[in-house]
C-alpha atoms as a PDB file:
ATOM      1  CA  UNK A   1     113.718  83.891  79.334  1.00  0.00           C
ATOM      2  CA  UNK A   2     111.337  86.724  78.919  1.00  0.00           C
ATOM      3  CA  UNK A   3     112.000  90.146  80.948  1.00  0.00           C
ATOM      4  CA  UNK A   4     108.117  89.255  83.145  1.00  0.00           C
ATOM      5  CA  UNK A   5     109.968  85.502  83.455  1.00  0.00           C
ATOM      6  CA  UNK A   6     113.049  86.762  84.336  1.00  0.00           C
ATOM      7  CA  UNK A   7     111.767  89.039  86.972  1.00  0.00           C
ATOM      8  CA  UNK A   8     110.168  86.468  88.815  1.00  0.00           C
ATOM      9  CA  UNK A   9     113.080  84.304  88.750  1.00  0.00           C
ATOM     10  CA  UNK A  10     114.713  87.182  90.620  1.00  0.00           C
ATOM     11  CA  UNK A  11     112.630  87.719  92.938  1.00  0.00           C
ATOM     12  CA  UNK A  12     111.854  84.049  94.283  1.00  0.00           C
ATOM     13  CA  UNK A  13     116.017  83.688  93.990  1.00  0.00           C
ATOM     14  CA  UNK A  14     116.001  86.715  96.315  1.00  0.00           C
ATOM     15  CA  UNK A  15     113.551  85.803  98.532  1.00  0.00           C
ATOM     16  CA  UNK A  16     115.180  82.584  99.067  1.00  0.00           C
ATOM     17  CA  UNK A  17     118.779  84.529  99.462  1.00  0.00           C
ATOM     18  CA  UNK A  18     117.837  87.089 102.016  1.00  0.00           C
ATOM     19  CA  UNK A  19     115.831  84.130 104.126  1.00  0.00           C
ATOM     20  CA  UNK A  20     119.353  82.128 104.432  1.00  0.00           C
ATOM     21  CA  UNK A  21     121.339  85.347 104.889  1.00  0.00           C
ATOM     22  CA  UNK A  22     118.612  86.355 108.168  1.00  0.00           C
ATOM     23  CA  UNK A  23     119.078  83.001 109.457  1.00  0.00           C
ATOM     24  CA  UNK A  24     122.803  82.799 109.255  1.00  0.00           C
ATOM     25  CA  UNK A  25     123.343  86.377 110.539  1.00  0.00           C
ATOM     26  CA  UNK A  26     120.341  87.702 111.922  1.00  0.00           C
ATOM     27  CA  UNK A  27     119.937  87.934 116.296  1.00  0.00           C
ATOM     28  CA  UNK A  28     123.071  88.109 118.713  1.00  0.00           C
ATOM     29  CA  UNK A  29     124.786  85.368 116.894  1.00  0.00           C
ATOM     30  CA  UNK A  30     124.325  86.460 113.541  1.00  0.00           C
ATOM     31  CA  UNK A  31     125.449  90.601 114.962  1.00  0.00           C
ATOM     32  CA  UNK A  32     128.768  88.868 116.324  1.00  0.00           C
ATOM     33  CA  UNK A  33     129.690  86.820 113.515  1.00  0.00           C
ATOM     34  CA  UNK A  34     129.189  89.783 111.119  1.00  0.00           C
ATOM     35  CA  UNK A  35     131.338  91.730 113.749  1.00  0.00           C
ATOM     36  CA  UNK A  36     133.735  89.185 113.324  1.00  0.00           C
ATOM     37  CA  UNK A  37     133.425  89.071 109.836  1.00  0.00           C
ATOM     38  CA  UNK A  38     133.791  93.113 109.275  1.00  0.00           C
ATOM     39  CA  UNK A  39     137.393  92.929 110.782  1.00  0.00           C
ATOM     40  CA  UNK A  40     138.582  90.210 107.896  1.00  0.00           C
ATOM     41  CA  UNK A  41     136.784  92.516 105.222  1.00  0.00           C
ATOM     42  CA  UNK A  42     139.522  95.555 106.232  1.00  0.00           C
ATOM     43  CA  UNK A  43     141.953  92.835 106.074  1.00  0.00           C
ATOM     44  CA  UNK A  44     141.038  91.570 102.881  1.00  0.00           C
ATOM     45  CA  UNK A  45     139.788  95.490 101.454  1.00  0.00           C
ATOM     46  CA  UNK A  46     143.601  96.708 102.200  1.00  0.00           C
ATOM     47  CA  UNK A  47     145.211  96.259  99.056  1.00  0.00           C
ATOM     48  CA  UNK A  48     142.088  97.626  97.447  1.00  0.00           C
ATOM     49  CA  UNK A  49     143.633 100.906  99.303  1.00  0.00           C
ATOM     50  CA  UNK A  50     146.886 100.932  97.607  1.00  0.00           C
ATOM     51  CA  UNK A  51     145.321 100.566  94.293  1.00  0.00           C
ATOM     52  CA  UNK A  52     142.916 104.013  94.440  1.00  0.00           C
ATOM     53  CA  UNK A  53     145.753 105.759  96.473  1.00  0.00           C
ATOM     54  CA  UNK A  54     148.802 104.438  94.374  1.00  0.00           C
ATOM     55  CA  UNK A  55     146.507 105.930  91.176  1.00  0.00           C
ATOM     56  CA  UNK A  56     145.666 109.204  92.927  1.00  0.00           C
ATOM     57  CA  UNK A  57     149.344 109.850  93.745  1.00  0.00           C
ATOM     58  CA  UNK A  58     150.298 109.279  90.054  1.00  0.00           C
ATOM     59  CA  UNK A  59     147.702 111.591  88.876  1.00  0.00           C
ATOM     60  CA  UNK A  60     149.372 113.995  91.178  1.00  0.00           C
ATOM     61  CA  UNK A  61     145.995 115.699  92.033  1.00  0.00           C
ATOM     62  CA  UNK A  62     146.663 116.433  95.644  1.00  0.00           C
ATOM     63  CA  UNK A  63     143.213 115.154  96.109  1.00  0.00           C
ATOM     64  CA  UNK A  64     141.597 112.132  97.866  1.00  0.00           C
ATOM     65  CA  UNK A  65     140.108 109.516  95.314  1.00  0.00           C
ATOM     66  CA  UNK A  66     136.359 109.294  95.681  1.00  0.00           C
ATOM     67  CA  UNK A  67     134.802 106.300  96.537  1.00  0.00           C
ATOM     68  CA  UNK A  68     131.707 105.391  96.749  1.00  0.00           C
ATOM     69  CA  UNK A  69     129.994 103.404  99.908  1.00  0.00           C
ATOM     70  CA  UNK A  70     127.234 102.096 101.508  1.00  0.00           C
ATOM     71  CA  UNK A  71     125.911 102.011 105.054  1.00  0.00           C
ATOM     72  CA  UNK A  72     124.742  98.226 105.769  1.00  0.00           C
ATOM     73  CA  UNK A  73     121.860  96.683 106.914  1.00  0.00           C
ATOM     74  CA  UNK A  74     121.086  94.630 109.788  1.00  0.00           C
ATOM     75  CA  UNK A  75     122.304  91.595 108.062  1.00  0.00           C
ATOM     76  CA  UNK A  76     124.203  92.849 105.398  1.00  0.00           C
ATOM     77  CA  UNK A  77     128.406  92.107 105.543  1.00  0.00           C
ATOM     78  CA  UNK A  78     129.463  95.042 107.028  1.00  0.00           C
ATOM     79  CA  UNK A  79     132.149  97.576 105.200  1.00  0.00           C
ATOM     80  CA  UNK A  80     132.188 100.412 107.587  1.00  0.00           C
ATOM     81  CA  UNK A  81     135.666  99.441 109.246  1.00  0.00           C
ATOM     82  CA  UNK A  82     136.976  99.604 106.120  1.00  0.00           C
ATOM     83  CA  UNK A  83     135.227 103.041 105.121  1.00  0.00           C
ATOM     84  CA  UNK A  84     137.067 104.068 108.207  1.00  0.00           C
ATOM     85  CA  UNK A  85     140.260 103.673 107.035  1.00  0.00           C
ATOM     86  CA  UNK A  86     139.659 104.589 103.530  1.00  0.00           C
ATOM     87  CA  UNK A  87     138.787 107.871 105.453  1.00  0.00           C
ATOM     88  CA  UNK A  88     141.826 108.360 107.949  1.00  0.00           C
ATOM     89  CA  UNK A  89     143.908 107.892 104.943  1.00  0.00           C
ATOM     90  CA  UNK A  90     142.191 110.834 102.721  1.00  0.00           C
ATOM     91  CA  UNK A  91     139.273 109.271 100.623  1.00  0.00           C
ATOM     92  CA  UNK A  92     136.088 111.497 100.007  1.00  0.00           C
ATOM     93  CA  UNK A  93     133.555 108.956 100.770  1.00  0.00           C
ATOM     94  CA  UNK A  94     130.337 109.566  99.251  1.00  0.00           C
ATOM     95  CA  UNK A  95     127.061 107.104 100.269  1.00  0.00           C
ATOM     96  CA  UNK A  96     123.675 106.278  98.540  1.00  0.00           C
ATOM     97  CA  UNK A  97     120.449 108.528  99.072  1.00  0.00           C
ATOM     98  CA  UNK A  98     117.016 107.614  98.331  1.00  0.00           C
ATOM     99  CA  UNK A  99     115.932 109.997  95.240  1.00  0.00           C
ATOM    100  CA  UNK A 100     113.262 108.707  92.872  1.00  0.00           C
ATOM    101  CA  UNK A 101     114.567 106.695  90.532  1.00  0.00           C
ATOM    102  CA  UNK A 102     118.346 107.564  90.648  1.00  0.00           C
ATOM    103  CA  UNK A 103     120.748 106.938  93.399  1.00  0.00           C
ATOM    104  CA  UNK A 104     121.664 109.977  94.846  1.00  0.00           C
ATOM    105  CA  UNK A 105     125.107 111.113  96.857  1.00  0.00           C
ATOM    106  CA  UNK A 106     125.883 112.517 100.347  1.00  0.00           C
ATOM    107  CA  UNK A 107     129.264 113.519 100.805  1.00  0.00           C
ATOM    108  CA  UNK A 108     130.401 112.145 104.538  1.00  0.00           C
ATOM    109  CA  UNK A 109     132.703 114.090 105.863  1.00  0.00           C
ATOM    110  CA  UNK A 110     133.852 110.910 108.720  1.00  0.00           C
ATOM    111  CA  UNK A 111     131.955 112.688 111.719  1.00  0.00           C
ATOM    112  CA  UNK A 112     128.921 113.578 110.592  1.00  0.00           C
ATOM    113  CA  UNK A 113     126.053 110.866 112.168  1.00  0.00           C
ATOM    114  CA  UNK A 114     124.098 108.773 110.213  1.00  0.00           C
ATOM    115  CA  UNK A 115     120.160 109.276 109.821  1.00  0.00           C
ATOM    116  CA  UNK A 116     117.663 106.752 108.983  1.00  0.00           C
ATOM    117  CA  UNK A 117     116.918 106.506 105.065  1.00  0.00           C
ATOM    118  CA  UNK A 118     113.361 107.165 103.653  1.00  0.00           C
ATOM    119  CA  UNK A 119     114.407 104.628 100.722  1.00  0.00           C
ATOM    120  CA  UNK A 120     113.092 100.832 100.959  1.00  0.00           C
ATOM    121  CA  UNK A 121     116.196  98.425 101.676  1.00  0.00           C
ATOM    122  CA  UNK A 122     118.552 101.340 102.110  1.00  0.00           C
ATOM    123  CA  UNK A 123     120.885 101.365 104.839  1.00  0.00           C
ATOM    124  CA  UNK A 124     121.594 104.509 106.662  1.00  0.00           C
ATOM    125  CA  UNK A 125     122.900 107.991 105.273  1.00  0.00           C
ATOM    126  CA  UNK A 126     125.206 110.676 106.048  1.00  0.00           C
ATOM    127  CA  UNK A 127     123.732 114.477 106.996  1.00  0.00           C
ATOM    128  CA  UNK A 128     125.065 116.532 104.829  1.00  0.00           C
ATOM    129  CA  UNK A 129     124.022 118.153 101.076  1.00  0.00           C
ATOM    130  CA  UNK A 130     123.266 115.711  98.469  1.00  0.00           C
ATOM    131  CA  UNK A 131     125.886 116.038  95.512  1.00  0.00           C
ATOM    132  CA  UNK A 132     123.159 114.261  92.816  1.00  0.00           C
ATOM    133  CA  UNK A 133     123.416 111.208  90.611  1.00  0.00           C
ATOM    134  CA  UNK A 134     125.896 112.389  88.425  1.00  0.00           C
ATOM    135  CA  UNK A 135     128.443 112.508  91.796  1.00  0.00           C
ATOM    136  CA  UNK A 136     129.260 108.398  91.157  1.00  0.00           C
ATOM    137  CA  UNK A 137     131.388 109.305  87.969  1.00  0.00           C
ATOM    138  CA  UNK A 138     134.140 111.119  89.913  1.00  0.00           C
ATOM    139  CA  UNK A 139     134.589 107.624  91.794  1.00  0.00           C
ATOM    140  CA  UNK A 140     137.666 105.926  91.688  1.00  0.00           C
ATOM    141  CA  UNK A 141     136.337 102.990  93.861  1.00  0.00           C
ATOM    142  CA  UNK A 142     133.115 101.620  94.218  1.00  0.00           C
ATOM    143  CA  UNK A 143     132.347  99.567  97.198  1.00  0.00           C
ATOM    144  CA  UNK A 144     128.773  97.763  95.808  1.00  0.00           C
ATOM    145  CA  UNK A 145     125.748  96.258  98.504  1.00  0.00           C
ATOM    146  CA  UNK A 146     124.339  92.811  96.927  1.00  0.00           C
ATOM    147  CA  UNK A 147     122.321  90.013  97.610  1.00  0.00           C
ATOM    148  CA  UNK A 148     124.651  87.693  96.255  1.00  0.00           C
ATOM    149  CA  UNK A 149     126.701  87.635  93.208  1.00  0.00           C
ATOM    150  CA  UNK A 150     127.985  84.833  91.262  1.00  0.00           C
ATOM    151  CA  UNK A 151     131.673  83.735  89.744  1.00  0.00           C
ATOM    152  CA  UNK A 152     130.907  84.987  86.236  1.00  0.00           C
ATOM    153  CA  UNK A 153     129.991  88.419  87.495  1.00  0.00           C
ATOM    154  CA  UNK A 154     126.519  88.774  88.050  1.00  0.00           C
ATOM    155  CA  UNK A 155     125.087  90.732  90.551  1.00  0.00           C
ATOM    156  CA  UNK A 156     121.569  90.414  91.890  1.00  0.00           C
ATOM    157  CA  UNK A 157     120.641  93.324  94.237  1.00  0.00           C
ATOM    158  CA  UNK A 158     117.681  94.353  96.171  1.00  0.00           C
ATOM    159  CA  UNK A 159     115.298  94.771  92.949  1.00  0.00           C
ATOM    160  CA  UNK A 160     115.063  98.046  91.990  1.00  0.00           C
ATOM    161  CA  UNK A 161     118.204  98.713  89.947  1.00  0.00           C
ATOM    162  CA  UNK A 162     119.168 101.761  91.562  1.00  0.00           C
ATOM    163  CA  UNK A 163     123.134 100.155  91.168  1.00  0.00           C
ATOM    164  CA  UNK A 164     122.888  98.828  87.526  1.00  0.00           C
ATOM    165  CA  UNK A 165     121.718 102.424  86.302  1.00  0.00           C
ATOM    166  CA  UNK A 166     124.604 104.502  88.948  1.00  0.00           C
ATOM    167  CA  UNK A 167     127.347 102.323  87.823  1.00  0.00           C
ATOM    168  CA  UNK A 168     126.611 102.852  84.321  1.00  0.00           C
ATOM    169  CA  UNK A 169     128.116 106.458  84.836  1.00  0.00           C
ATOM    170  CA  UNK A 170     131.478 105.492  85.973  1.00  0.00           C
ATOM    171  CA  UNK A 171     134.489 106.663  84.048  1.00  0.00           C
ATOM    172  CA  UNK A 172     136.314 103.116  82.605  1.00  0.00           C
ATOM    173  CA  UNK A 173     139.009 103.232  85.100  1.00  0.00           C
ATOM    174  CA  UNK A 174     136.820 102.865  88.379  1.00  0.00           C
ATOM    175  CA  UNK A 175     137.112  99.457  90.049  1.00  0.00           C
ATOM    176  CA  UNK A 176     133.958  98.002  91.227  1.00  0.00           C
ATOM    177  CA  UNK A 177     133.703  95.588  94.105  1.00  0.00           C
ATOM    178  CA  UNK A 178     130.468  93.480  95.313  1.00  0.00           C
ATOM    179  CA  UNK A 179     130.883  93.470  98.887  1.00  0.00           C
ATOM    180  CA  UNK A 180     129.002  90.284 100.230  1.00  0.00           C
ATOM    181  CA  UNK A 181     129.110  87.520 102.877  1.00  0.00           C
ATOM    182  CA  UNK A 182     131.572  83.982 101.873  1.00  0.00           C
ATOM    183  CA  UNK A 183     128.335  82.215 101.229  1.00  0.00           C
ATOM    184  CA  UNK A 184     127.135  84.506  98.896  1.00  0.00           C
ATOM    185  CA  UNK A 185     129.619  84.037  96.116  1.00  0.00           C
ATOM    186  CA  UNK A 186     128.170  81.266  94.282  1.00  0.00           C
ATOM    187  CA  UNK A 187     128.783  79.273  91.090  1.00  0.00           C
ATOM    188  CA  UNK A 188     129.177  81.040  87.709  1.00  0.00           C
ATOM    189  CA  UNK A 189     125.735  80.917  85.923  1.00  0.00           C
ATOM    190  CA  UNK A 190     123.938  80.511  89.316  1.00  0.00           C
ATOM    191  CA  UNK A 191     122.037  84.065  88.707  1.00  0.00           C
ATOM    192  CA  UNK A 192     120.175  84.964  85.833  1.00  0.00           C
ATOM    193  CA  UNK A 193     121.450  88.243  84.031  1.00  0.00           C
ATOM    194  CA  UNK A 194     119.051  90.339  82.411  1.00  0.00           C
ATOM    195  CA  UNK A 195     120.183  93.111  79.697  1.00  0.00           C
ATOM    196  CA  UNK A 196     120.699  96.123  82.220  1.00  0.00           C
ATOM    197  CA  UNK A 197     121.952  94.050  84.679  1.00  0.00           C
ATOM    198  CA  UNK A 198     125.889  95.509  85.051  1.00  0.00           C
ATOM    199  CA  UNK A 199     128.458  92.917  86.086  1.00  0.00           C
ATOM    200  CA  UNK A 200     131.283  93.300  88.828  1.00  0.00           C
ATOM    201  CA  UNK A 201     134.244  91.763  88.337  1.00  0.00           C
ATOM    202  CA  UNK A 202     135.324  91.750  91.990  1.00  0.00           C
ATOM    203  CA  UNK A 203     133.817  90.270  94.832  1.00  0.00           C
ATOM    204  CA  UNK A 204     135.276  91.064  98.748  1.00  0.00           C
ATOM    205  CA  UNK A 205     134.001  89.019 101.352  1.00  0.00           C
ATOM    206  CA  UNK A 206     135.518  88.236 104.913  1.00  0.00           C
ATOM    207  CA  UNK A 207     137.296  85.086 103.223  1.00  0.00           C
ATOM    208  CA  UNK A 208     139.031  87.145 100.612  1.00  0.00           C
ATOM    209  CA  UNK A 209     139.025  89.481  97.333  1.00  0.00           C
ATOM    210  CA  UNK A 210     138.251  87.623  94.264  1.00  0.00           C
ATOM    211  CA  UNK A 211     138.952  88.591  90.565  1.00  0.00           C
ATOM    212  CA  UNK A 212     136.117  86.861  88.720  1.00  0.00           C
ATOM    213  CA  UNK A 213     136.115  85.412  85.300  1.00  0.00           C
ATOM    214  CA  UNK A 214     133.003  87.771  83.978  1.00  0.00           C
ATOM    215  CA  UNK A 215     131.189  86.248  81.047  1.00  0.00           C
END
């Protein structure tokens, strides 16, 4: 498939992704089910924490591990219960600015409020100074937005590759997790891959944290 084919494979695949996800979680139902939903992703994001903290104490730092974040949109599965904690127990959390054509960082310090992005399909971000693009690298976790992603790794996201170009700065030791709803895990080979598409060989959703076989 060539790269104008493949494009508009991705897009008509997201189109038709994003139109199930609004109807499934989208009004009063679809706000309470991903409420319900966020408190099985801290459940199932738990041991996630005694991976990055279990590393940061063997490094014997004395610092917080980084990881990165994102704030989620109306219908997007929702992390921020799990930020929380990552948080009370010492993680710098850093979130996703709108900057051109680079992701950029906002350190949140876990009071600060959250503004309204500028960026197209961004959720919101933190106030605070933005640390630049380069900030990912120091992150020991990355907790990853998608519009779905499938069982041999491939991650489609909102079509403009902001995350395949951050998450090619991150050291080989950072775990990387697609954060998504149950229904969005599909079948391996279900989403086309292009050459800078990056895979993720984790997947959390509110029915569990999968190891995938990426191909």
């Amino acid at each position: 498939m060539d790269s104008e084919a493949l494009r508009a494979h991705k897009k008509t695949l997201r189109t038709e992704l994003r139109a199930r996800r609004a109807q499934r979680y989208g009004g009063e139902q679809g706000a309470r089910r991903r409420e319900l939903e966020a408190v099985r992703l801290l459940e199932h994001g738990r041991p996630l924490l005694g991976e990055i903290f279990g590393r940061a104490a063997a490094d014997g730092s004395g610092d917080g591990p980084v990881v990165a974040a994102y704030h989620p949109t109306g219908t997007e599965a929702d992390p921020r219960m799990l930020v929380r904690e990552l948080v009370d127990r010492g993680a710098r959390m850093i979130f996703p600015a709108a900057a051109g054509p680079e992701l950029d960082w906002i350190l949140w310090d876990g009071r600060s409020e959250f503004i309204e992005s500028p960026g197209r399909g961004f959720g919101r971000e933190p106030r605070g100074s933005r640390l630049g693009a380069a900030a990912i690298a120091q992150a020991a976790l990355v907790l990853a937005p998608a519009v779905a992603i499938d069982r041999s790794g491939t991650r489609i996201g909102h079509g403009a590759g902001y995350y395949d170009r951050a998450l090619t700065l991150l050291p080989p030791a950072a775990k990387v997790v697609g954060v998504i709803h149950p229904e969005e895990l599909l079948a391996a080979g279900a989403l086309p891959r292009g050459p800078l598409d990056v895979p993720v060989s984790r997947v959390l959703t509110a029915d569990g944290l999968v190891t995938l076989e990426v191909s």
